[in-house]
Every structure is written in structure tokens, then in C-alpha cells.
Protein backbone atom coordinates (compact mmCIF):
# COMPACT_ATOMS: atom_id res chain seq x y z
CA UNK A 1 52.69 35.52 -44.99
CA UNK A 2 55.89 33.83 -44.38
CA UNK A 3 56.84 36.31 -41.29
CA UNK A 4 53.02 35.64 -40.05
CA UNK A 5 53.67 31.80 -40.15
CA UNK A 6 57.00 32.00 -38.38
CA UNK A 7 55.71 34.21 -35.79
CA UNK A 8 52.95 31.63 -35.49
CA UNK A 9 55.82 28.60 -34.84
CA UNK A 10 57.64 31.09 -32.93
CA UNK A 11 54.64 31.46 -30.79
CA UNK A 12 53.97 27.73 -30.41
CA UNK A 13 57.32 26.75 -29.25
CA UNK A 14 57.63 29.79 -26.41
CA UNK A 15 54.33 28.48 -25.00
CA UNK A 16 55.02 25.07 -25.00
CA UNK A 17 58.20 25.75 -23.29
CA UNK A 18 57.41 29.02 -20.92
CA UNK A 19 54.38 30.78 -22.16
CA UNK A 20 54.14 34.01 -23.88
CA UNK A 21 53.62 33.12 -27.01
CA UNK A 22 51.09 35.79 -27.49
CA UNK A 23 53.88 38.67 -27.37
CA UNK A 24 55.29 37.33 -30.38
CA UNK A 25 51.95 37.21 -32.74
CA UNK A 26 50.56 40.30 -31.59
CA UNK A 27 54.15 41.52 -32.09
CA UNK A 28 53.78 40.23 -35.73
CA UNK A 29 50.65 41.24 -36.46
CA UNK A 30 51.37 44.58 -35.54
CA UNK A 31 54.40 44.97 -37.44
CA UNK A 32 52.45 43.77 -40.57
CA UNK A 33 50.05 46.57 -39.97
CA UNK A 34 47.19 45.44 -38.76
CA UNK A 35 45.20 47.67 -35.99
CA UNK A 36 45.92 47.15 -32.53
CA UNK A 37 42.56 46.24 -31.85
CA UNK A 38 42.33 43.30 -34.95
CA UNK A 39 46.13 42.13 -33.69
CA UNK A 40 44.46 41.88 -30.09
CA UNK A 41 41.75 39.61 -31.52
CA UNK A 42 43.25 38.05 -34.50
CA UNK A 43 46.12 36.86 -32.17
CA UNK A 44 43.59 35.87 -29.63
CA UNK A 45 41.96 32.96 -32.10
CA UNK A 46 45.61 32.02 -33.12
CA UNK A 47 46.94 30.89 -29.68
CA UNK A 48 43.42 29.08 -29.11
CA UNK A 49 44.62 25.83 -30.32
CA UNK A 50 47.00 25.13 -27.95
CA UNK A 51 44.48 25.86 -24.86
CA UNK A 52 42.33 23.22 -26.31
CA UNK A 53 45.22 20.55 -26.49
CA UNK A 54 47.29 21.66 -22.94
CA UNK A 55 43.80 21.03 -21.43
CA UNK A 56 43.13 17.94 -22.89
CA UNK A 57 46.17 16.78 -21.65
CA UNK A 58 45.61 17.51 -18.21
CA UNK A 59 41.87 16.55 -18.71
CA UNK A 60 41.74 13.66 -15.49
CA UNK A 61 42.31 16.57 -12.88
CA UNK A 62 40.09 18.59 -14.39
CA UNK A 63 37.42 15.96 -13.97
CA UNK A 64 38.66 15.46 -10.06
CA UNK A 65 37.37 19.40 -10.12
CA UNK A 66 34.43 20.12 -12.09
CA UNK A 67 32.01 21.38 -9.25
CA UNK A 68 34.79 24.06 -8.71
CA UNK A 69 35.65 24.15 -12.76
CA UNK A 70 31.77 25.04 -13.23
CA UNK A 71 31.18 27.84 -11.09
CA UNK A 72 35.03 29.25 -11.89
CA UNK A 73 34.42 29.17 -15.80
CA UNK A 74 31.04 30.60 -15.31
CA UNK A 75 32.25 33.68 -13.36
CA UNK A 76 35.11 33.68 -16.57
CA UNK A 77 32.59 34.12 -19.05
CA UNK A 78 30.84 36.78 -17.84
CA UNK A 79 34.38 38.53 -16.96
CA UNK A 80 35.53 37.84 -20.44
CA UNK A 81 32.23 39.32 -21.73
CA UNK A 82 32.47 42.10 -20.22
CA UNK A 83 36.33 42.79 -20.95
CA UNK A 84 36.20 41.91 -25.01
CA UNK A 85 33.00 44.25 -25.14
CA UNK A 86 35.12 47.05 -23.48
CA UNK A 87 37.81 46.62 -25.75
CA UNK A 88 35.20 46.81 -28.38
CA UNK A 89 33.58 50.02 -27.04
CA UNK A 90 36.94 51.74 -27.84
CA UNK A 91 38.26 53.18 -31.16
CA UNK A 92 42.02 52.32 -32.41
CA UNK A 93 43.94 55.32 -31.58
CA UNK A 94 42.53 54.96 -28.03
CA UNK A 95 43.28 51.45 -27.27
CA UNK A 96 46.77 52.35 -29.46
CA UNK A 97 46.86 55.01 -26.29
CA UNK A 98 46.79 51.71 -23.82
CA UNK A 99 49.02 49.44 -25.42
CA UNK A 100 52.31 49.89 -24.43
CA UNK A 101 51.04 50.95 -20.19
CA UNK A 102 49.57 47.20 -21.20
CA UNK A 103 52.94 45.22 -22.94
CA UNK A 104 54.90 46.75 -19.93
CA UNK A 105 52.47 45.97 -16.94
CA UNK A 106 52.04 42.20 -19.17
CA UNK A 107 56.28 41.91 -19.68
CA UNK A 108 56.28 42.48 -16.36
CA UNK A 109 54.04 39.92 -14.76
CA UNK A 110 55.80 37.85 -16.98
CA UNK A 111 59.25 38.37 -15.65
CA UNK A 112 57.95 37.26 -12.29
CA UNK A 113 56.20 34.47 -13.60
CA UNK A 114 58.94 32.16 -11.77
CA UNK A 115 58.15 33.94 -8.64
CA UNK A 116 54.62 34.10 -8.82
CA UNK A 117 54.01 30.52 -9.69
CA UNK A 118 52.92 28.15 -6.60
CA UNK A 119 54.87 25.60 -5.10
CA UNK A 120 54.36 21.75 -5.95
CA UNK A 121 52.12 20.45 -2.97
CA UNK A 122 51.52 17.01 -3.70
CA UNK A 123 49.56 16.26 -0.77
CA UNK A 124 47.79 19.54 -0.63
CA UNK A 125 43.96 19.49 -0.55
CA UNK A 126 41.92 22.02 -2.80
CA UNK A 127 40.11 24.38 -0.68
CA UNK A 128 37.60 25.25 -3.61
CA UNK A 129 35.86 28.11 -4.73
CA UNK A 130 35.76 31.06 -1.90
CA UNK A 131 34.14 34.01 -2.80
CA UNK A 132 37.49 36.30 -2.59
CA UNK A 133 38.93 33.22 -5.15
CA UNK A 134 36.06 33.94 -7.32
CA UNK A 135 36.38 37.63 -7.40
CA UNK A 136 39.83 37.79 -8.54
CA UNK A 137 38.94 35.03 -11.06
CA UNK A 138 36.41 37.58 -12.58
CA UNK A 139 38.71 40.24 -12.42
CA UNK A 140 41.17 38.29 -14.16
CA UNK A 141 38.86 37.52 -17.06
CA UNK A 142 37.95 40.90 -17.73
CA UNK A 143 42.13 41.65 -18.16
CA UNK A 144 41.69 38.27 -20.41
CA UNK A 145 38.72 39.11 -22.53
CA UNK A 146 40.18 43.09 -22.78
CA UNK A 147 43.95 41.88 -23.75
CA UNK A 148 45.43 38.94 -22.36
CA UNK A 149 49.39 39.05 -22.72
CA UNK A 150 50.27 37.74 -19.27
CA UNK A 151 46.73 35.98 -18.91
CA UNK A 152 48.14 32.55 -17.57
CA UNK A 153 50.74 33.40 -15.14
CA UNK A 154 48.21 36.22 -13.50
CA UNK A 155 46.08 33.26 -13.58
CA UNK A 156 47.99 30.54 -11.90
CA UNK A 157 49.17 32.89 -9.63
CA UNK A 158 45.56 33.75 -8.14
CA UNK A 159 44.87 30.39 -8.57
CA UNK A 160 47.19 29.14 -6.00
CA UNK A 161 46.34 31.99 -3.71
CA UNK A 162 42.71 31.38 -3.68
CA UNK A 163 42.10 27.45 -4.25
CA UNK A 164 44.80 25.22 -3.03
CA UNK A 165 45.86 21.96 -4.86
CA UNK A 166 49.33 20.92 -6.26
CA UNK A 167 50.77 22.77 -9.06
CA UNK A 168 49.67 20.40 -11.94
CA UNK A 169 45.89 20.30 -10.74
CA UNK A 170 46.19 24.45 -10.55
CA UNK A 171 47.54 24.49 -14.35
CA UNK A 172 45.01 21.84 -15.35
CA UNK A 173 42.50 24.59 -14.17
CA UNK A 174 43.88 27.39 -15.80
CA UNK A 175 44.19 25.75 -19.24
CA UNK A 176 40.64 25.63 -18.99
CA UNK A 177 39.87 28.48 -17.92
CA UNK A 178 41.82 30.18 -20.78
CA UNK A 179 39.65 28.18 -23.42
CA UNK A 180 36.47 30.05 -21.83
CA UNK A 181 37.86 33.40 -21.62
CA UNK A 182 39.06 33.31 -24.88
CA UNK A 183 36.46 31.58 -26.47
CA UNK A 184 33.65 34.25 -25.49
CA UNK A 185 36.25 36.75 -26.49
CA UNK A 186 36.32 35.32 -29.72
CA UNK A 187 32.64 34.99 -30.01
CA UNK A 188 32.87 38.93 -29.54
CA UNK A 189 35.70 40.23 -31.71
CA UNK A 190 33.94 37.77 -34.75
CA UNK A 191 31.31 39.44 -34.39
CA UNK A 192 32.56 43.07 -34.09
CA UNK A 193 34.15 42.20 -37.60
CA UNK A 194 37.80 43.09 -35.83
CA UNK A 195 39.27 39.65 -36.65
CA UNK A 196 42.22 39.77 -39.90
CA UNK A 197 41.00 36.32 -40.94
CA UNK A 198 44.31 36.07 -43.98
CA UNK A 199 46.24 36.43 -40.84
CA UNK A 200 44.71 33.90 -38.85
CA UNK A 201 44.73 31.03 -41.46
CA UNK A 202 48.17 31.91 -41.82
CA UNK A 203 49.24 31.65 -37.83
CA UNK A 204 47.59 28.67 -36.91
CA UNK A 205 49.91 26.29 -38.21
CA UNK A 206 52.35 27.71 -37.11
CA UNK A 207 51.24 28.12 -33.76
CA UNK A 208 50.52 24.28 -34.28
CA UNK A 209 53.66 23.25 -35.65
CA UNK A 210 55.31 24.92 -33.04
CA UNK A 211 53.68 23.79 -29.84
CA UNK A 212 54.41 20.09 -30.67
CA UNK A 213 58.06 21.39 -31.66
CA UNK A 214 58.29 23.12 -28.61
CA UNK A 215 57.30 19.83 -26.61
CA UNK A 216 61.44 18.34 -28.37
CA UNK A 217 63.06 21.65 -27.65
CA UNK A 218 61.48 22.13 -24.04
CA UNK A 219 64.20 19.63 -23.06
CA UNK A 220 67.10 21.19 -24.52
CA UNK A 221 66.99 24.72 -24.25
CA UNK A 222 67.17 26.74 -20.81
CA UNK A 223 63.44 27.79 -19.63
CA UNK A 224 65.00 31.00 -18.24
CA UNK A 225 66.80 31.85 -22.32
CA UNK A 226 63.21 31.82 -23.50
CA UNK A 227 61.81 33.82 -20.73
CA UNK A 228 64.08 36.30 -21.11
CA UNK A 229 63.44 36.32 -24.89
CA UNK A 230 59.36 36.84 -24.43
CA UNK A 231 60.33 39.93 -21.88
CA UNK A 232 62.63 41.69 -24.65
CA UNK A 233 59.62 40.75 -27.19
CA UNK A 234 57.93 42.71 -24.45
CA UNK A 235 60.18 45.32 -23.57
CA UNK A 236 60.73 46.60 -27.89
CA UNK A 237 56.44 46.32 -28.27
CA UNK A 238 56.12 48.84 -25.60
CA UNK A 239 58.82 50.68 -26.85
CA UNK A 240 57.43 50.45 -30.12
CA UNK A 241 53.90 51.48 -29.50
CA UNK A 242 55.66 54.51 -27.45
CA UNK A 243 56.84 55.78 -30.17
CA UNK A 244 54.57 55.68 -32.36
CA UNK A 245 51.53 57.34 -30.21
């Protein structure tokens, strides 16, 4: 319990200062033993705090949006649907199979994350929804709903490819976003009895705790020390699951 709770405050403070956080509890969950497919869920309703406060914070540009924020977190439902009932459809050793091709493909994303993120446009217009922008917005929920290490930076990234707008209005739109395609995923893995619900109870404070500690140390320590902390999380998962398939 006390390794579950730290992982949760571990997990709070890497998102709140570069994202990631959900290397480190499905990391933890998996070391504690549960199944790949309840540490993919279980950690999916721990992190699902903080997408509720990140976009309540940025909740005036959503509002500036919502035409485009309708029809985009429509498309993510259904994509989320669609990838939670996959992961669903498959048995543990199987998805155990997947894993680390997953944590590696994820770590990476993550890695370019500083790359891959759009530049500030403060006077940039949004272009709204275009049908290739809300293709790879349904593609990206179905990666969301099946796994979703890496979620938000694939996210932003297609984002600012597809819709235009300054960086903060972008994020504002992912946050919520992420609350849709996790919450149907949740909905889901409830429901497919997959969730470790000790676990949970045990995480979310941490996760808690941690995202408003993380808002303190997101001023002191280096963005690019934490990154590179979340991509060895990344790196020893993979290795991990490797090893043991």
C-alpha cells in the first residue's frame, strides 16, 4: 500500500510538471502483481483526477471552442469505445505479448514530446475541425481507450497539426479530450470487472497530493531531469515485460 501511494504522488508530481505520470502507476501496479490488463485500467481511473482539474483550469478557452470541443469529443468517445473494448477482447498473456512493443513505441513519443509540441502562436486563428483533424483524433482515441501511456503528447501534437490556435488553447483541448477518452474507458474496464479497486483507493491520493505538489516543484526542478526520468521509467517497463514474456 505504501509503494502504491508513493507511486500515486510520484505520478502526480511528473504530470504536473511534464506528463507521464502514467508510466510510473502502471509501473507500480505491475510490480505489485496485478495483470497487465487490471494495471492498464486500474491506472487509467487513478490519473483521472488530474484531467478533471488541468481542464478546469483552462476551462475559458475551452468555452471560446465548444462547437469544435463537441464534434472532437464525440469522435473520442466512439474511438475510446472501440479501443477499451479491444483491449477487453484480449486475454492477459496476449496483451502481456503487446506491452513492452507498447512502453517502447509510448517512451518514445515521449522523448520527443519537446519536439512534437507546437509553437506558441498567440495571434494564430483556430482553423477548426477538418475531416483529416478528425480522423487522427479518432485514431488517437482508440490508442487512448486501448493503453494510453503517451496519450497527451500524441494528442497535442495532432492537435496542432490539424486545428490551429496558440499552444494554451491546444492544451485546454486536449485536457478535455483526455477526460472523455478515459472516462468511456473507464465505463468499460468497470464493467469488464478488470479494475483492482484496493489499488485505486490507494493511488488517488497520491496522484492528488502530488499534482498540487508538483504545481511548487514545477518551478524548481529542470523539466528536461523529469523527462528523462519518465523515459528510463519507460525504458526498465519494456525491459521488464521483455523478460518476462
Amino acid at each position: 500500500m505504501l509503494i502504491l501511494f508513493l507511486a500515486g504522488l510520484a505520478s502526480g508530481i511528473v504530470n504536473a510538471i511534464a506528463g507521464g505520470g502514467t508510466f510510473v502507476t502502471f509501473g507500480a501496479l505491475s510490480l505489485a502483481g496485478i495483470p497487465p490488463i487490471g494495471a492498464n485500467a486500474t491506472s487509467s481511473i487513478a490519473q483521472f483526477p488530474g484531467y478533471i482539474t488541468s481542464t478546469i483550469a483552462y476551462w475559458s478557452d475551452i468555452k471560446a471552442r465548444w462547437r469544435e470541443a463537441i464534434l472532437l469529443a464525440l469522435l473520442s468517445a466512439a474511438g475510446a469505445l472501440g479501443g477499451s473494448l479491444l483491449l477487453l477482447s484480449l486475454d492477459n498473456p496476449s496483451f502481456k505479448a503487446m506491452v513492452p512493443w507498447l512502453l517502447l513505441g509510448a517512451t518514445a513519443l515521449f522523448a520527443a514530446g519537446p519536439w512534437l509540441k507546437p509553437a506558441p502562436r498567440p495571434g494564430a486563428a483556430a482553423r477548426g475541425s477538418s475531416i483529416p483533424g478528425a480522423a487522427v483524433q479518432f485514431v488517437t482515441s482508440i490508442y487512448g481507450g486501448f493503453f494510453g501511456a503517451g496519450m497527451g503528447v500524441m494528442m497535442l501534437a495532432t492537435l496542432g497539426l490539424t486545428q490551429g490556435g496558440d499552444y494554451h488553447r491546444l492544451n485546454a483541448l486536449k485536457n478535455l479530450l483526455s477526460i472523455v477518452i478515459a472516462a468511456v474507458a473507464i465505463v468499460v474496464f468497470v464493467s469488464g470487472g478488470v479494475v483492482a479497486w484496493p489499488e485505486v483507493f490507494v493511488m488517488i491520493p497520491g496522484v492528488a497530493l502530488g499534482g498540487w505538489a508538483g504545481v511548487w516543484l514545477a518551478k524548481r526542478v529542470p523539466q528536461s531531469a523529469v523527462r528523462a526520468f519518465v523515459v528510463a521509467v519507460g525504458l526498465l517497463l519494456a525491459f521488464y515485460y521483455f523478460t518476462q514474456a
